[in-house]
PDB file of N, CA and C in Angstrom:
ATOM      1  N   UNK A   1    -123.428 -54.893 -18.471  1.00  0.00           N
ATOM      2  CA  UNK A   1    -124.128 -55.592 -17.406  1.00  0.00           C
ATOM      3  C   UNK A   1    -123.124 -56.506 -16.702  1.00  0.00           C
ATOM      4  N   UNK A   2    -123.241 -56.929 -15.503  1.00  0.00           N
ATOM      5  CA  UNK A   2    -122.038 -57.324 -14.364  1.00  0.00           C
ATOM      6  C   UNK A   2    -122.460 -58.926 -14.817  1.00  0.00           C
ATOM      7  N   UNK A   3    -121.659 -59.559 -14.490  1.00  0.00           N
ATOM      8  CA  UNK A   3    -121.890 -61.030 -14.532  1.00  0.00           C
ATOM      9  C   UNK A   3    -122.542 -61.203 -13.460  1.00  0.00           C
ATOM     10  N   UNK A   4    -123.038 -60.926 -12.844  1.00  0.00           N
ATOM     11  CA  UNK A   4    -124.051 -61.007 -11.414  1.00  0.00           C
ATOM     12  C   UNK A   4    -125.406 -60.763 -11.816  1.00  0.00           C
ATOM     13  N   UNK A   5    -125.526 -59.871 -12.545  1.00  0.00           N
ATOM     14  CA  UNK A   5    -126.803 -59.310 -12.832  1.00  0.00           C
ATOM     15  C   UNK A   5    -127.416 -60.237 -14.161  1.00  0.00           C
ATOM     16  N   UNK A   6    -126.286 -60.883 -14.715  1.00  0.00           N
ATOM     17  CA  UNK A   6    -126.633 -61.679 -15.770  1.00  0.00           C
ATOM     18  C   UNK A   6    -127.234 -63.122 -15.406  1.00  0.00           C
ATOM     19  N   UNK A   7    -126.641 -63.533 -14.493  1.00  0.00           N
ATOM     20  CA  UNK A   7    -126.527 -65.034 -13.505  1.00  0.00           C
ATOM     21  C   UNK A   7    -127.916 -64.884 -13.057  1.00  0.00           C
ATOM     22  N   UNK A   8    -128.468 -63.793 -12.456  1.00  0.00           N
ATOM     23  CA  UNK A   8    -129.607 -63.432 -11.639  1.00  0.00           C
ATOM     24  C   UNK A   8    -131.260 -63.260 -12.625  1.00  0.00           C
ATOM     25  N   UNK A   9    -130.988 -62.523 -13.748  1.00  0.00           N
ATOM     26  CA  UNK A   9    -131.729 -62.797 -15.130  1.00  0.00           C
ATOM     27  C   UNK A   9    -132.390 -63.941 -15.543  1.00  0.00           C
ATOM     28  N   UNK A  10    -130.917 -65.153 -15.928  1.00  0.00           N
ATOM     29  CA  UNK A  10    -130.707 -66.477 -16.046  1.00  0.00           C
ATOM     30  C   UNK A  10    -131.322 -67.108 -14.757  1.00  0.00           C
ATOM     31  N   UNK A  11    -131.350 -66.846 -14.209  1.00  0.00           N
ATOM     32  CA  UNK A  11    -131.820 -67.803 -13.053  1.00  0.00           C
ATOM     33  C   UNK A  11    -133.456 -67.555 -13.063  1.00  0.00           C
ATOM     34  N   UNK A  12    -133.735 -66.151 -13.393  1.00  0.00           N
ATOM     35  CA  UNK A  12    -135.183 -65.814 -13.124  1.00  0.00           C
ATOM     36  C   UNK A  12    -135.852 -65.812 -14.227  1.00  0.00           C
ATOM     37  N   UNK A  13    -135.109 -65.987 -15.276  1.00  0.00           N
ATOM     38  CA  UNK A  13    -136.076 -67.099 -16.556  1.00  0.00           C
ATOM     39  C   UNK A  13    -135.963 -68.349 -16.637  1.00  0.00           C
ATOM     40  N   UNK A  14    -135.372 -69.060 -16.402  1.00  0.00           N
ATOM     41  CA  UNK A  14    -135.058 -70.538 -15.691  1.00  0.00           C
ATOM     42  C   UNK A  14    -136.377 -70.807 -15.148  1.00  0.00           C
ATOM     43  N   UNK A  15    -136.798 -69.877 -13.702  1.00  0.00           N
ATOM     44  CA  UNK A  15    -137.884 -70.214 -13.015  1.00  0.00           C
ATOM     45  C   UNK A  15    -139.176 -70.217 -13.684  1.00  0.00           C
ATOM     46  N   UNK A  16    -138.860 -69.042 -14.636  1.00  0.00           N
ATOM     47  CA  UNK A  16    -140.338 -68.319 -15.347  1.00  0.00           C
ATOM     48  C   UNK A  16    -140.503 -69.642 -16.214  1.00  0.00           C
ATOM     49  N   UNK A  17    -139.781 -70.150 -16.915  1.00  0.00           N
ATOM     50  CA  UNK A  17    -139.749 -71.184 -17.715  1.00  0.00           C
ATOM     51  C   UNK A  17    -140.708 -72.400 -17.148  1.00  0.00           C
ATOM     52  N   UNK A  18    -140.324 -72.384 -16.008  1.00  0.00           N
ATOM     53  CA  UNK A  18    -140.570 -73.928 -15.443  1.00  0.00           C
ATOM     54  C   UNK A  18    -141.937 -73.835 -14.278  1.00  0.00           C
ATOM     55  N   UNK A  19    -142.519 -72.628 -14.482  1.00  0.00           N
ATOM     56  CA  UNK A  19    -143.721 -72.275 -13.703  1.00  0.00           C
ATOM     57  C   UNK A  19    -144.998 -72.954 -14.240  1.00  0.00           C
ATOM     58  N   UNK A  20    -145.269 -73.371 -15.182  1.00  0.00           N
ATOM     59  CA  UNK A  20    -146.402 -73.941 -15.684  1.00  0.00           C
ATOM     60  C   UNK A  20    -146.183 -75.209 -15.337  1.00  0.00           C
ATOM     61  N   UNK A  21    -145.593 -76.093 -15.434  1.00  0.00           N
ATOM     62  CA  UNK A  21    -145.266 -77.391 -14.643  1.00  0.00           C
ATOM     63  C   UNK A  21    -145.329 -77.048 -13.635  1.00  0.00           C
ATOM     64  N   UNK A  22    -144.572 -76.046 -12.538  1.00  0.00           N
ATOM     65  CA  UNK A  22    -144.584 -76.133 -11.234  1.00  0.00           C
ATOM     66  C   UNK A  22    -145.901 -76.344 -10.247  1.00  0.00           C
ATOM     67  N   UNK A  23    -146.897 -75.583 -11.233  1.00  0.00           N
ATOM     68  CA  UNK A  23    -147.985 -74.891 -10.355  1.00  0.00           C
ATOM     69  C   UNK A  23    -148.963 -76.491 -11.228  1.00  0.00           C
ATOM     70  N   UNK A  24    -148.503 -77.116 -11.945  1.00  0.00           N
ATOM     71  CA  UNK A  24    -149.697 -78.204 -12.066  1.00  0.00           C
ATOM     72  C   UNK A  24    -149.245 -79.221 -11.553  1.00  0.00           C
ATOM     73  N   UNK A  25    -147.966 -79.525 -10.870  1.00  0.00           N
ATOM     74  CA  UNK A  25    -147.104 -80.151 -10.137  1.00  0.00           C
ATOM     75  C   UNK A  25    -148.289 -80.133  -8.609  1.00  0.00           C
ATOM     76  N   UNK A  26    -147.934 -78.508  -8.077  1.00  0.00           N
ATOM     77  CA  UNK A  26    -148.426 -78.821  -6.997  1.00  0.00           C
ATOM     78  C   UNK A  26    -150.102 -78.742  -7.031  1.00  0.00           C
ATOM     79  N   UNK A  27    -150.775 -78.449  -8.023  1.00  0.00           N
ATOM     80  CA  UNK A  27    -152.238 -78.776  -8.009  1.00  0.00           C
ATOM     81  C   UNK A  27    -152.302 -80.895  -7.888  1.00  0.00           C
ATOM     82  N   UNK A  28    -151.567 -81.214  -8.500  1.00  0.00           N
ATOM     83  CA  UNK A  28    -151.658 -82.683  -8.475  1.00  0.00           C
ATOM     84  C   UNK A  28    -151.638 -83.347  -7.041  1.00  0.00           C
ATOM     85  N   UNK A  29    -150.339 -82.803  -6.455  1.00  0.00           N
ATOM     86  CA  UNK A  29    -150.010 -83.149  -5.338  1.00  0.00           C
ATOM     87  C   UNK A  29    -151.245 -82.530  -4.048  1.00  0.00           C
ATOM     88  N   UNK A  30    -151.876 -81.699  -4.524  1.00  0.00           N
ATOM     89  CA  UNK A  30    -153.162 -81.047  -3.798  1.00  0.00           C
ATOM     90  C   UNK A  30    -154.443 -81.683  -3.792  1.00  0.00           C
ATOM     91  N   UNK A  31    -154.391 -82.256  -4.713  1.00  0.00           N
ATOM     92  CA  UNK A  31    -155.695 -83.313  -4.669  1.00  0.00           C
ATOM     93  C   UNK A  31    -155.245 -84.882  -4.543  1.00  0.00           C
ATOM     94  N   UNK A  32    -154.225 -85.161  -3.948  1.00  0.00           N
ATOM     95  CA  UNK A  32    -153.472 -86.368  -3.715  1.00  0.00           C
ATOM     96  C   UNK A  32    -153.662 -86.605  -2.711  1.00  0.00           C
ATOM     97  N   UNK A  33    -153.199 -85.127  -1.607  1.00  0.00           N
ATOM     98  CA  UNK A  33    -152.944 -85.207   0.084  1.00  0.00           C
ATOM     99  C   UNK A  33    -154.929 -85.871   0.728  1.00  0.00           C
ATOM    100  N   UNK A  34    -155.742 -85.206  -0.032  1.00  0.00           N
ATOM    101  CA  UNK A  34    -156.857 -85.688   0.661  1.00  0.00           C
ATOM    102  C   UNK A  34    -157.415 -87.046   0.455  1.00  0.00           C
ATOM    103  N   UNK A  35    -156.888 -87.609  -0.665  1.00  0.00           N
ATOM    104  CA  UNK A  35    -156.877 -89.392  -0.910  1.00  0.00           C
ATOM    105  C   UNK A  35    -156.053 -89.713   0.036  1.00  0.00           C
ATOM    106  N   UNK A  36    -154.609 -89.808   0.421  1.00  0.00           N
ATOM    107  CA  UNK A  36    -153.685 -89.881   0.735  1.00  0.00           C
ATOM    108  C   UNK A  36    -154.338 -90.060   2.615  1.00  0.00           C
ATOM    109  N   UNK A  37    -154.874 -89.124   2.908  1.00  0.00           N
ATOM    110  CA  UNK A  37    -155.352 -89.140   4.288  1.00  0.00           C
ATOM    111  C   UNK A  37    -156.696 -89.784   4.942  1.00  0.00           C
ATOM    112  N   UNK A  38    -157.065 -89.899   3.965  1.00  0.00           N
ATOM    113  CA  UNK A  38    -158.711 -90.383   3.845  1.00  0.00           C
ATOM    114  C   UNK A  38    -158.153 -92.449   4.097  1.00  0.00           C
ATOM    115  N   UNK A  39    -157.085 -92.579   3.200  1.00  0.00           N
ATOM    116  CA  UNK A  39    -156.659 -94.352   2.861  1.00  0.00           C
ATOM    117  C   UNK A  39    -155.603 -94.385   4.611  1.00  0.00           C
ATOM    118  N   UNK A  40    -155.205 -93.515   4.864  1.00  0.00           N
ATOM    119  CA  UNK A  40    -154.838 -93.713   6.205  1.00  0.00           C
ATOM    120  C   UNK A  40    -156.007 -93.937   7.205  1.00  0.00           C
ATOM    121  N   UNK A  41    -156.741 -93.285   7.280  1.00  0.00           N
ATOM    122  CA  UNK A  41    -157.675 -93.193   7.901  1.00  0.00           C
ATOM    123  C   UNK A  41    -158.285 -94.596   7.934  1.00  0.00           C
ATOM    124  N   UNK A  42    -158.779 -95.184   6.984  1.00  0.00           N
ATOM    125  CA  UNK A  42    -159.442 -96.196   6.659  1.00  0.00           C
ATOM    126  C   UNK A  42    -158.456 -97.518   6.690  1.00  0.00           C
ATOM    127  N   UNK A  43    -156.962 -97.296   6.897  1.00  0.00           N
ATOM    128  CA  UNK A  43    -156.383 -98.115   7.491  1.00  0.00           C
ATOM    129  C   UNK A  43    -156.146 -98.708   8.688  1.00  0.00           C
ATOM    130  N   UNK A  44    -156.302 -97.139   9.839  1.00  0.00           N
ATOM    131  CA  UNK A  44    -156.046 -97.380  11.031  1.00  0.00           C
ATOM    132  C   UNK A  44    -157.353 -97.911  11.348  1.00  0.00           C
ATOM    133  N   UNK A  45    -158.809 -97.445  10.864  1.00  0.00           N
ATOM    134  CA  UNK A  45    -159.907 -98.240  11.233  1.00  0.00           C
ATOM    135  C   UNK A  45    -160.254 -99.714  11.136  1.00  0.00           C
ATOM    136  N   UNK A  46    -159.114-100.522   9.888  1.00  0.00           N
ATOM    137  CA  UNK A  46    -158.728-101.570  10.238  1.00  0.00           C
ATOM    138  C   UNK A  46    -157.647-101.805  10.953  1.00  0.00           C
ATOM    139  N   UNK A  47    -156.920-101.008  11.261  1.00  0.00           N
ATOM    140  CA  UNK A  47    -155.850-101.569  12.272  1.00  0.00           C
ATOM    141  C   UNK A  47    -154.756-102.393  11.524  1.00  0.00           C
ATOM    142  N   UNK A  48    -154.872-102.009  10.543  1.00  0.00           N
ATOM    143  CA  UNK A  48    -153.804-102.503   9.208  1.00  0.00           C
ATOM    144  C   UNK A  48    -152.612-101.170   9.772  1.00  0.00           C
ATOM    145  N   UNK A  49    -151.665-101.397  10.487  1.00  0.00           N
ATOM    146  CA  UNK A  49    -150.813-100.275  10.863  1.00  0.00           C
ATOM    147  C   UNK A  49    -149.127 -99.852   9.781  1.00  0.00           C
ATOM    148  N   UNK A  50    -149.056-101.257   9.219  1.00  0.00           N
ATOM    149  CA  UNK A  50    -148.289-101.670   7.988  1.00  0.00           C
ATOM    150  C   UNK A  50    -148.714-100.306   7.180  1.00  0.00           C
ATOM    151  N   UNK A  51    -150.386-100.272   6.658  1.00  0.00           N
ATOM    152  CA  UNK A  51    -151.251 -99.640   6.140  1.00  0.00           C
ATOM    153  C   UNK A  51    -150.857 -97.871   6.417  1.00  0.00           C
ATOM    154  N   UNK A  52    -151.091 -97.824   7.762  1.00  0.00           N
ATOM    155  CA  UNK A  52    -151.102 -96.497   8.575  1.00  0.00           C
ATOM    156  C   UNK A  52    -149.499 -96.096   8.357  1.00  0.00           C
ATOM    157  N   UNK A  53    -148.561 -96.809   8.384  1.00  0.00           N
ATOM    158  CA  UNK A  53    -147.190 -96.344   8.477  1.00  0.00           C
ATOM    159  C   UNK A  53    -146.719 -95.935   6.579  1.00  0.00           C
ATOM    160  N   UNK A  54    -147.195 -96.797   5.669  1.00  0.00           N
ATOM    161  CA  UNK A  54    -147.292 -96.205   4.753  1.00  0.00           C
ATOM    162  C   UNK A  54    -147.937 -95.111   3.948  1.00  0.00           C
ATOM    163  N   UNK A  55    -149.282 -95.007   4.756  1.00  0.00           N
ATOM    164  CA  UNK A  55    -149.854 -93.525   4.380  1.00  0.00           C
ATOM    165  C   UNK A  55    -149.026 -92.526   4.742  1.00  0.00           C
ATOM    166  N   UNK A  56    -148.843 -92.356   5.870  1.00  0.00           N
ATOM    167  CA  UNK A  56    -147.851 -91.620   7.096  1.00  0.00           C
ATOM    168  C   UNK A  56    -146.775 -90.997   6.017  1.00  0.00           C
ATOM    169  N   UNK A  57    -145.970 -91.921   5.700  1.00  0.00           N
ATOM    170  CA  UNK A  57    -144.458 -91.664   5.040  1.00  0.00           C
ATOM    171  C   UNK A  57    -145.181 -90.751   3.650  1.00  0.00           C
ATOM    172  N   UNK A  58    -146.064 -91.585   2.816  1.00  0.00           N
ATOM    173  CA  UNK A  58    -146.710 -90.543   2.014  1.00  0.00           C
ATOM    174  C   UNK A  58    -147.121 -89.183   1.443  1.00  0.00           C
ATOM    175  N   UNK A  59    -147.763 -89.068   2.998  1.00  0.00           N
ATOM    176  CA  UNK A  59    -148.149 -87.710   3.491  1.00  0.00           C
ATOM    177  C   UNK A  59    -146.937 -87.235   3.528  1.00  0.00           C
ATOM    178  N   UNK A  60    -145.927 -87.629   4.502  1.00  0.00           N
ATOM    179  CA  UNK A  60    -144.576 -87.098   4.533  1.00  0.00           C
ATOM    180  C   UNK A  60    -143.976 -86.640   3.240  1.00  0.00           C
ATOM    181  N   UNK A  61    -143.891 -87.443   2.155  1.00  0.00           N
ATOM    182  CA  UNK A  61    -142.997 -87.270   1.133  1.00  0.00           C
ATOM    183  C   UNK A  61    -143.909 -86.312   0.082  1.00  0.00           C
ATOM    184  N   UNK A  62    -145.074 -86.226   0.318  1.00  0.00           N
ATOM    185  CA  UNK A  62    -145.676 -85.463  -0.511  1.00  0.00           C
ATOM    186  C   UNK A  62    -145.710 -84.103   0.127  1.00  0.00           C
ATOM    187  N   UNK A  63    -145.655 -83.634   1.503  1.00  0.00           N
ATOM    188  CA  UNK A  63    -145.583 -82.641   1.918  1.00  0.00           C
ATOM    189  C   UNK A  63    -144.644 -81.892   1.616  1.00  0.00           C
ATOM    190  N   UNK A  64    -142.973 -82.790   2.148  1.00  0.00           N
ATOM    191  CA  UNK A  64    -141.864 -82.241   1.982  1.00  0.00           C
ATOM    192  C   UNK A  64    -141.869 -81.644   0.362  1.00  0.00           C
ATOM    193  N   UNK A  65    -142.189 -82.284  -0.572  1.00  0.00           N
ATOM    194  CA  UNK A  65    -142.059 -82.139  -1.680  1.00  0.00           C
ATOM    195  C   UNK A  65    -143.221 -80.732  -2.444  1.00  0.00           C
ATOM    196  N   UNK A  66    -144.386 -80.687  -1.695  1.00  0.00           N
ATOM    197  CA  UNK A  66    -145.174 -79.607  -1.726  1.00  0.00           C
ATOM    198  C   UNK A  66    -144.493 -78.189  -0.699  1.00  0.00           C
ATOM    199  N   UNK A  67    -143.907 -78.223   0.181  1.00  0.00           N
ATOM    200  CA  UNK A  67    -143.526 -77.095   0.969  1.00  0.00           C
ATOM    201  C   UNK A  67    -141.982 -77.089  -0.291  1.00  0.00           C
ATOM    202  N   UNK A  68    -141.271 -77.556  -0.984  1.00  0.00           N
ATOM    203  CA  UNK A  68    -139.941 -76.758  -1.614  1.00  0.00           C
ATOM    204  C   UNK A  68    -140.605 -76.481  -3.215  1.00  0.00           C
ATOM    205  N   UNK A  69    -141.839 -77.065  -3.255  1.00  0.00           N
ATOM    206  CA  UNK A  69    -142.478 -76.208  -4.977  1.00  0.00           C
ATOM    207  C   UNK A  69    -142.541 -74.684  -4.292  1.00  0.00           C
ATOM    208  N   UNK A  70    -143.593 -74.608  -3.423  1.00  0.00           N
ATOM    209  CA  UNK A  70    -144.412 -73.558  -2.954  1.00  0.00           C
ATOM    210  C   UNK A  70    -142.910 -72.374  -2.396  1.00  0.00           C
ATOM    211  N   UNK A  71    -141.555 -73.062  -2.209  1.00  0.00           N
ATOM    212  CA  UNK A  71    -140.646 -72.056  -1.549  1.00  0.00           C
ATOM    213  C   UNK A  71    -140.417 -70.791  -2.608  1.00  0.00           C
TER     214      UNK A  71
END
């Protein structure tokens, strides 16, 4: 077997390994985003924008971080 084909193996039990965390990773982060938007929401209705700019980044960092599980 080529050292390529071995590297490629290794890499794709690596992943297989780490799939049960991955996928309860992003179930967590899936029931986060709708708290997450709901406390924005209820910020800007106070006009707490401090409030609104930290949901914001939130959403942001939880997205970015949900779109490279899901890659």
């Amino acid at each position: 077997m080529s050292d390529a084909v071995t590297v490629q193996l290794r890499d794709a039990e690596a992943l297989a390994s780490h799939a049960p965390a991955r996928a309860a990773r992003i179930k967590e982060l899936e029931a986060w985003r709708p708290l997450l938007i709901e406390y924005t929401r209820k910020k800007l209705e106070l006009e707490d924008f401090h409030g609104v700019c930290d949901g914001a980044m939130d959403l942001r960092d939880l997205d970015s971080e949900l779109d490279g599980l899901r890659y």
